[in-house]
C-alpha atoms as a PDB file:
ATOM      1  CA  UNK A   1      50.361 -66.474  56.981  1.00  0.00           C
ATOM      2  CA  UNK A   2      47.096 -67.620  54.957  1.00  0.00           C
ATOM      3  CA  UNK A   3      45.827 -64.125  54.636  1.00  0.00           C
ATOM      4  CA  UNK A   4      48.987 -63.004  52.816  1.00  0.00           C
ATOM      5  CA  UNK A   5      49.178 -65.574  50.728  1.00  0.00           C
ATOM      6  CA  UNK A   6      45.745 -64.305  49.982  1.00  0.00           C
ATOM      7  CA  UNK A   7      46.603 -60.803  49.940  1.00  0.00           C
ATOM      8  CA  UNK A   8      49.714 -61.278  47.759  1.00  0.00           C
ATOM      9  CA  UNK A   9      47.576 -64.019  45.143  1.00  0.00           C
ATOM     10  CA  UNK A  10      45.033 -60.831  44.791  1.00  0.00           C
ATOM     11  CA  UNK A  11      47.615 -58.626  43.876  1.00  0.00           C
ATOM     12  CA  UNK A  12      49.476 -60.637  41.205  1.00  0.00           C
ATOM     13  CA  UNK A  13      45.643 -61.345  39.527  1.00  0.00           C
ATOM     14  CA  UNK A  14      45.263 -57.764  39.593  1.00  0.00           C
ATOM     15  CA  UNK A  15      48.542 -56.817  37.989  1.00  0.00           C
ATOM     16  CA  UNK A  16      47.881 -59.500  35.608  1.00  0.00           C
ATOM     17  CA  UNK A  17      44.238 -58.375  34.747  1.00  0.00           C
ATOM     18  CA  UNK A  18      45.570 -54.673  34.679  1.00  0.00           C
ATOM     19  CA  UNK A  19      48.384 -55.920  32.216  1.00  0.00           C
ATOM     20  CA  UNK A  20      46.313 -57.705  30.024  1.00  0.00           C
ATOM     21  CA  UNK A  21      43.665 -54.534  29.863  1.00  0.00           C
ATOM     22  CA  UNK A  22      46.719 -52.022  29.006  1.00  0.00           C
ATOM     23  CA  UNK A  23      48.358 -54.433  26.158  1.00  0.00           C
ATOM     24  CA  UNK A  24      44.206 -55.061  24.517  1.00  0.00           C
ATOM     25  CA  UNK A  25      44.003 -51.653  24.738  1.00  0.00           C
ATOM     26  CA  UNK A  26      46.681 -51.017  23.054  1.00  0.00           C
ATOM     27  CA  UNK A  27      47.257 -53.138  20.519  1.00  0.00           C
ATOM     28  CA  UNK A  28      43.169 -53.667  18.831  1.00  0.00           C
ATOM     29  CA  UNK A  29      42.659 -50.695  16.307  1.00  0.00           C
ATOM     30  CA  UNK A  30      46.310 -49.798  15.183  1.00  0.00           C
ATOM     31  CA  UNK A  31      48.013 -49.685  11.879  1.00  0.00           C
ATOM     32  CA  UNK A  32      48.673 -53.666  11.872  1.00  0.00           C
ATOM     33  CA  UNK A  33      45.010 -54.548  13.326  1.00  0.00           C
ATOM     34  CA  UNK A  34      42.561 -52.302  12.559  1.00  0.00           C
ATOM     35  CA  UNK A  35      39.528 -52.597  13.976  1.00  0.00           C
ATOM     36  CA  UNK A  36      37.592 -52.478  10.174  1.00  0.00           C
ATOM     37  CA  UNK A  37      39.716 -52.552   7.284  1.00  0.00           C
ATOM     38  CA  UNK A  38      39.741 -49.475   4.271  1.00  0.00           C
ATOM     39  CA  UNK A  39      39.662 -51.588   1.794  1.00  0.00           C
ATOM     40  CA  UNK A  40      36.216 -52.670   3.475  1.00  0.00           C
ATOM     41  CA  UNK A  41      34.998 -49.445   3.710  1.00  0.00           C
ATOM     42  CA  UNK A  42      35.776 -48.530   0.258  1.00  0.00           C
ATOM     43  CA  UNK A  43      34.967 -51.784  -1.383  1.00  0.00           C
ATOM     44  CA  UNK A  44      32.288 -53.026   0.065  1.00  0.00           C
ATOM     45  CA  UNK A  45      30.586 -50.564   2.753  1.00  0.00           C
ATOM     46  CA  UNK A  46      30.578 -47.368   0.604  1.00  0.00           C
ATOM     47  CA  UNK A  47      29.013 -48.685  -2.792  1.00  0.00           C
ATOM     48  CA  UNK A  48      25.910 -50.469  -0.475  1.00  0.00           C
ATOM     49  CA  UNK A  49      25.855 -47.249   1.110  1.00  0.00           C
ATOM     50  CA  UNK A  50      25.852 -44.579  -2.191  1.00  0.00           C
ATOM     51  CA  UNK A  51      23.430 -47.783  -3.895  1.00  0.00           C
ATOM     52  CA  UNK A  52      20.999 -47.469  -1.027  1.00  0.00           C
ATOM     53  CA  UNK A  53      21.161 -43.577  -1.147  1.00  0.00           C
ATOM     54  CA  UNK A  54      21.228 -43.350  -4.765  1.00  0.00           C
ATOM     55  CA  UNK A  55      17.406 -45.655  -5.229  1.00  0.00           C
ATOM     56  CA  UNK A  56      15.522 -44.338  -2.220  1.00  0.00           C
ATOM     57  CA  UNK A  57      16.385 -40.411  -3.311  1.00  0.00           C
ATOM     58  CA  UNK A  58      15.632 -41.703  -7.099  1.00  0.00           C
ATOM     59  CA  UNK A  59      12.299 -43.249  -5.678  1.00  0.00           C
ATOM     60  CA  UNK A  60      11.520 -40.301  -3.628  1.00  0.00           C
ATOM     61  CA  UNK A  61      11.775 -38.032  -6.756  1.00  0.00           C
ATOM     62  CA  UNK A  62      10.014 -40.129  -8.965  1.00  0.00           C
ATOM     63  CA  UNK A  63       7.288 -39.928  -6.466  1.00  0.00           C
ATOM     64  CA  UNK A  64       7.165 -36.210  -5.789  1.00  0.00           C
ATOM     65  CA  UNK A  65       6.858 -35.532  -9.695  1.00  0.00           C
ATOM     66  CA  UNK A  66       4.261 -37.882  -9.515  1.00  0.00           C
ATOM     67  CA  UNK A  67       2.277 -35.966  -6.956  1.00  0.00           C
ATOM     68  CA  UNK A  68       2.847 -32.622  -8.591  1.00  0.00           C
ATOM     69  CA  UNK A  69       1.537 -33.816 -12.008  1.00  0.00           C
ATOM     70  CA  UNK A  70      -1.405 -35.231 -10.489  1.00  0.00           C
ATOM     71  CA  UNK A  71      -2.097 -31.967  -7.917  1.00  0.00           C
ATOM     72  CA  UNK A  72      -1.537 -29.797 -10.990  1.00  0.00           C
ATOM     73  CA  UNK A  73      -3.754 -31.538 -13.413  1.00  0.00           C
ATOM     74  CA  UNK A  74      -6.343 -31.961 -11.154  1.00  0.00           C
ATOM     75  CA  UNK A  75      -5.942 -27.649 -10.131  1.00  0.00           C
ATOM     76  CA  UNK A  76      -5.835 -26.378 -13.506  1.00  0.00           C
ATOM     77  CA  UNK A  77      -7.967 -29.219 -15.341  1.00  0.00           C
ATOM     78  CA  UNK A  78      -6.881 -29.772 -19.152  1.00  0.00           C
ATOM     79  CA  UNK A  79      -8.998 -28.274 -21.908  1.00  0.00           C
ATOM     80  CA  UNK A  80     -10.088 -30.981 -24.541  1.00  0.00           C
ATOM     81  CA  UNK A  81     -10.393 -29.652 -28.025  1.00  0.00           C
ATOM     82  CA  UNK A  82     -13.895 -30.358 -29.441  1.00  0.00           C
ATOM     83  CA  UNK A  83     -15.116 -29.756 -33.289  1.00  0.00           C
ATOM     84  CA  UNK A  84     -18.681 -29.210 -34.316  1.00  0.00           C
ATOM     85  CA  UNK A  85     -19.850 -29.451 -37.468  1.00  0.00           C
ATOM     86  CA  UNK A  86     -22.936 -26.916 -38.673  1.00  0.00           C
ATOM     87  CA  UNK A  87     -25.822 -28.018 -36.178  1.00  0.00           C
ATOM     88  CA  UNK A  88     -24.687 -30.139 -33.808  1.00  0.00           C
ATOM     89  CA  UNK A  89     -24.728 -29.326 -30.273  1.00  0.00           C
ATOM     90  CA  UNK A  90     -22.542 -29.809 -27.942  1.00  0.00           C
ATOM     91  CA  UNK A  91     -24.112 -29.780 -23.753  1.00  0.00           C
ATOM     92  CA  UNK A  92     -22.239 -28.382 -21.043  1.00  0.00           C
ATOM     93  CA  UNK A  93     -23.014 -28.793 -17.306  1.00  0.00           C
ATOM     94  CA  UNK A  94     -23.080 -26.064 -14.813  1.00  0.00           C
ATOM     95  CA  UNK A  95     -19.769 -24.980 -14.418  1.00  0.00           C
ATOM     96  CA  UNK A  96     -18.290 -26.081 -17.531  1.00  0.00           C
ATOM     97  CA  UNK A  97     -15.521 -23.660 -18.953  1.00  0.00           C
ATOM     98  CA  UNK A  98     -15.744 -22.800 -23.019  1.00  0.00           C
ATOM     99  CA  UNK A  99     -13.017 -21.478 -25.107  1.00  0.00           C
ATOM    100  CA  UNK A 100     -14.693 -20.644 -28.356  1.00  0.00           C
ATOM    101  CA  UNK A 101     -11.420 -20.553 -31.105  1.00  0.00           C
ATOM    102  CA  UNK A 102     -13.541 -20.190 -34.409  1.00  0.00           C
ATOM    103  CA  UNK A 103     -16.680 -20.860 -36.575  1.00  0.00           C
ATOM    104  CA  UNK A 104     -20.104 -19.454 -35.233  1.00  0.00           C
ATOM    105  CA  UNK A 105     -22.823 -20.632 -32.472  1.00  0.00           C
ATOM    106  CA  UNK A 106     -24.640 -19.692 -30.337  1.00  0.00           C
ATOM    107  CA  UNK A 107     -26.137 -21.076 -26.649  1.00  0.00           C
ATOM    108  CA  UNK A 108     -28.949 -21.962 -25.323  1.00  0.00           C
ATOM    109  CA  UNK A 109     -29.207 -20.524 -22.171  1.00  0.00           C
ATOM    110  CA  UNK A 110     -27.051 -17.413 -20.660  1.00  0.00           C
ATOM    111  CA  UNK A 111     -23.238 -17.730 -20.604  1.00  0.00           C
ATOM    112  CA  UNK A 112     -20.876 -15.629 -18.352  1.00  0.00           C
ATOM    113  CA  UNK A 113     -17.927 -13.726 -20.505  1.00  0.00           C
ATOM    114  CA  UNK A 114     -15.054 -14.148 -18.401  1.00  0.00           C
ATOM    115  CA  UNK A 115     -12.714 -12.515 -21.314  1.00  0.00           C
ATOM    116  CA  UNK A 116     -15.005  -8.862 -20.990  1.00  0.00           C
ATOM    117  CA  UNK A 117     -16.960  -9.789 -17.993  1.00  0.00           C
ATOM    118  CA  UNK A 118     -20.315  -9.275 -19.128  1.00  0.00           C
ATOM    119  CA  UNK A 119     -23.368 -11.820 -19.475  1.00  0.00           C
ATOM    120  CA  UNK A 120     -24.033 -13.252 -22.359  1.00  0.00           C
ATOM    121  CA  UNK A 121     -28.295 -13.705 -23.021  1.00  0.00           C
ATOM    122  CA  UNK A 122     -29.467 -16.892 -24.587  1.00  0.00           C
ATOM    123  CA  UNK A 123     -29.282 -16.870 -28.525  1.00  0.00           C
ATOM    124  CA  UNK A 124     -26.386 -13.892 -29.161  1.00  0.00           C
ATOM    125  CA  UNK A 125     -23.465 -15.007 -30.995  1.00  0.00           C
ATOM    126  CA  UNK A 126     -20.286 -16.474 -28.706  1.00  0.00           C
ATOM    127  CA  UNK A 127     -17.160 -14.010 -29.946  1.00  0.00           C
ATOM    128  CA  UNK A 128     -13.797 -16.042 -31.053  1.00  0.00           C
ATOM    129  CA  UNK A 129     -10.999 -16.024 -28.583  1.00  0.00           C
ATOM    130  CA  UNK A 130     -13.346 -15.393 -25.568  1.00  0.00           C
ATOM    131  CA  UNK A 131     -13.757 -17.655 -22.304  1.00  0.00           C
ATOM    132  CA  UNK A 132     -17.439 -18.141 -21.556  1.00  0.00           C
ATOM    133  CA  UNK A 133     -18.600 -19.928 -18.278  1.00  0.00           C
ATOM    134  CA  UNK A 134     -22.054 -22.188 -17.999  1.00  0.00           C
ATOM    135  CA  UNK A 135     -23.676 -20.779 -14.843  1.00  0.00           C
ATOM    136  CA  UNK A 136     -26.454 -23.757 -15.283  1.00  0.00           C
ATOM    137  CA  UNK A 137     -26.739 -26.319 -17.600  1.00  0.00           C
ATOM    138  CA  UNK A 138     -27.017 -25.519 -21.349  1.00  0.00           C
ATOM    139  CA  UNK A 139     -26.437 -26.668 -25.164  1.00  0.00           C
ATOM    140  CA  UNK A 140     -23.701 -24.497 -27.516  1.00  0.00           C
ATOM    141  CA  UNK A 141     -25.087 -24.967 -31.196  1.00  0.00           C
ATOM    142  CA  UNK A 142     -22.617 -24.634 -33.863  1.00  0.00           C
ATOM    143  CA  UNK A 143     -24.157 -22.178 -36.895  1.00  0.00           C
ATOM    144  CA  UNK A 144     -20.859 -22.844 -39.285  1.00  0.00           C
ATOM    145  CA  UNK A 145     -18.330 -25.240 -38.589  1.00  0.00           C
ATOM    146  CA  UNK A 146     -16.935 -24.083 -34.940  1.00  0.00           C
ATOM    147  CA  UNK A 147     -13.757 -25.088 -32.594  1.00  0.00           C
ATOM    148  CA  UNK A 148     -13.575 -24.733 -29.467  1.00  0.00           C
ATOM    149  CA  UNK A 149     -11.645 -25.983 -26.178  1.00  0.00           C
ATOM    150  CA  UNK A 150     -13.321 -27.182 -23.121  1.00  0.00           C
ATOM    151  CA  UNK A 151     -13.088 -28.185 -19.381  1.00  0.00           C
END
C-alpha cells in the first residue's frame, strides 16, 4: 500500500508541475504582461540605440576625412608661392618641383622641363608657365622681379 501512495503522490506533483509549466507559459509575454514594454522600446531603448549609432558613425567619418586629407596632402604635396625680388636666390634641393609664373631668372645648375620635356643647361632663361624639376641641388636667381610656386 506504501508504494501507491508513492506512486499516486508522484503523479499529483507531476500534474501539478505540468500545470504550473502550461499556465507560465502561457500567461508571461501576452497583451496584459509583456515581457518588455513598447513604450520602453520606444522611449528609452531606441533613442540610446540611434544616440550610440548616430556618434560612433559621426566619429568614424570625421576620422576617415581625416585620413584622406592627410594621405592626399602628403601624395600630391602643396605648392607654396614664393616672390623674389631682382637678385635674390632662392635654393632648391634635389628633387624640388618649380613652377615659374612670371618675372625672369635663371639657375644655377641644369633643370629638367617637365612642361616640354627637354633639359634645361645652367644659365638659360626659365620660360613662364613651365614646370622645371631640380635633378641635384641648385640656386634659381631672379633677373627682374619673379613668382613662382614650389614643392
Amino acid at each position: 500500500m506504501k508504494k501507491w501512495h508513492v506512486i499516486v503522490l508522484l503523479l499529483a506533483v507531476a500534474v501539478l508541475a505540468a500545470g504550473i509549466g502550461a499556465y507560465a507559459a502561457s500567461s508571461v509575454g501576452t497583451q496584459s504582461d509583456p515581457l518588455v514594454s513598447l513604450s520602453y522600446l520606444n522611449d528609452v531603448l531606441e533613442p540610446s540605440i540611434r544616440s550610440s549609432y548616430n556618434s560612433r558613425i559621426t566619429s568614424e567619418a570625421r576620422d576617415l576625412e581625416e585620413r584622406l586629407e592627410n594621405s592626399l596632402a602628403d601624395a600630391a604635396g602643396a605648392f607654396e608661392a614664393v616672390s623674389l625680388a631682382e637678385g635674390e636666390g632662392l635654393n632648391c634641393a634635389a628633387g624640388t618641383e618649380l613652377l615659374f609664373r612670371s618675372g625672369s631668372a635663371i639657375c644655377s645648375a641644369a633643370l629638367t622641363d617637365l612642361t616640354t620635356g627637354e633639359t634645361l643647361a645652367a644659365g638659360v632663361a626659365l620660360t613662364a608657365n613651365h614646370l622645371y624639376l631640380a635633378s641635384e641641388a641648385c640656386e634659381v636667381i631672379a633677373s627682374s622681379a619673379s613668382a613662382m610656386m614650389v614643392r
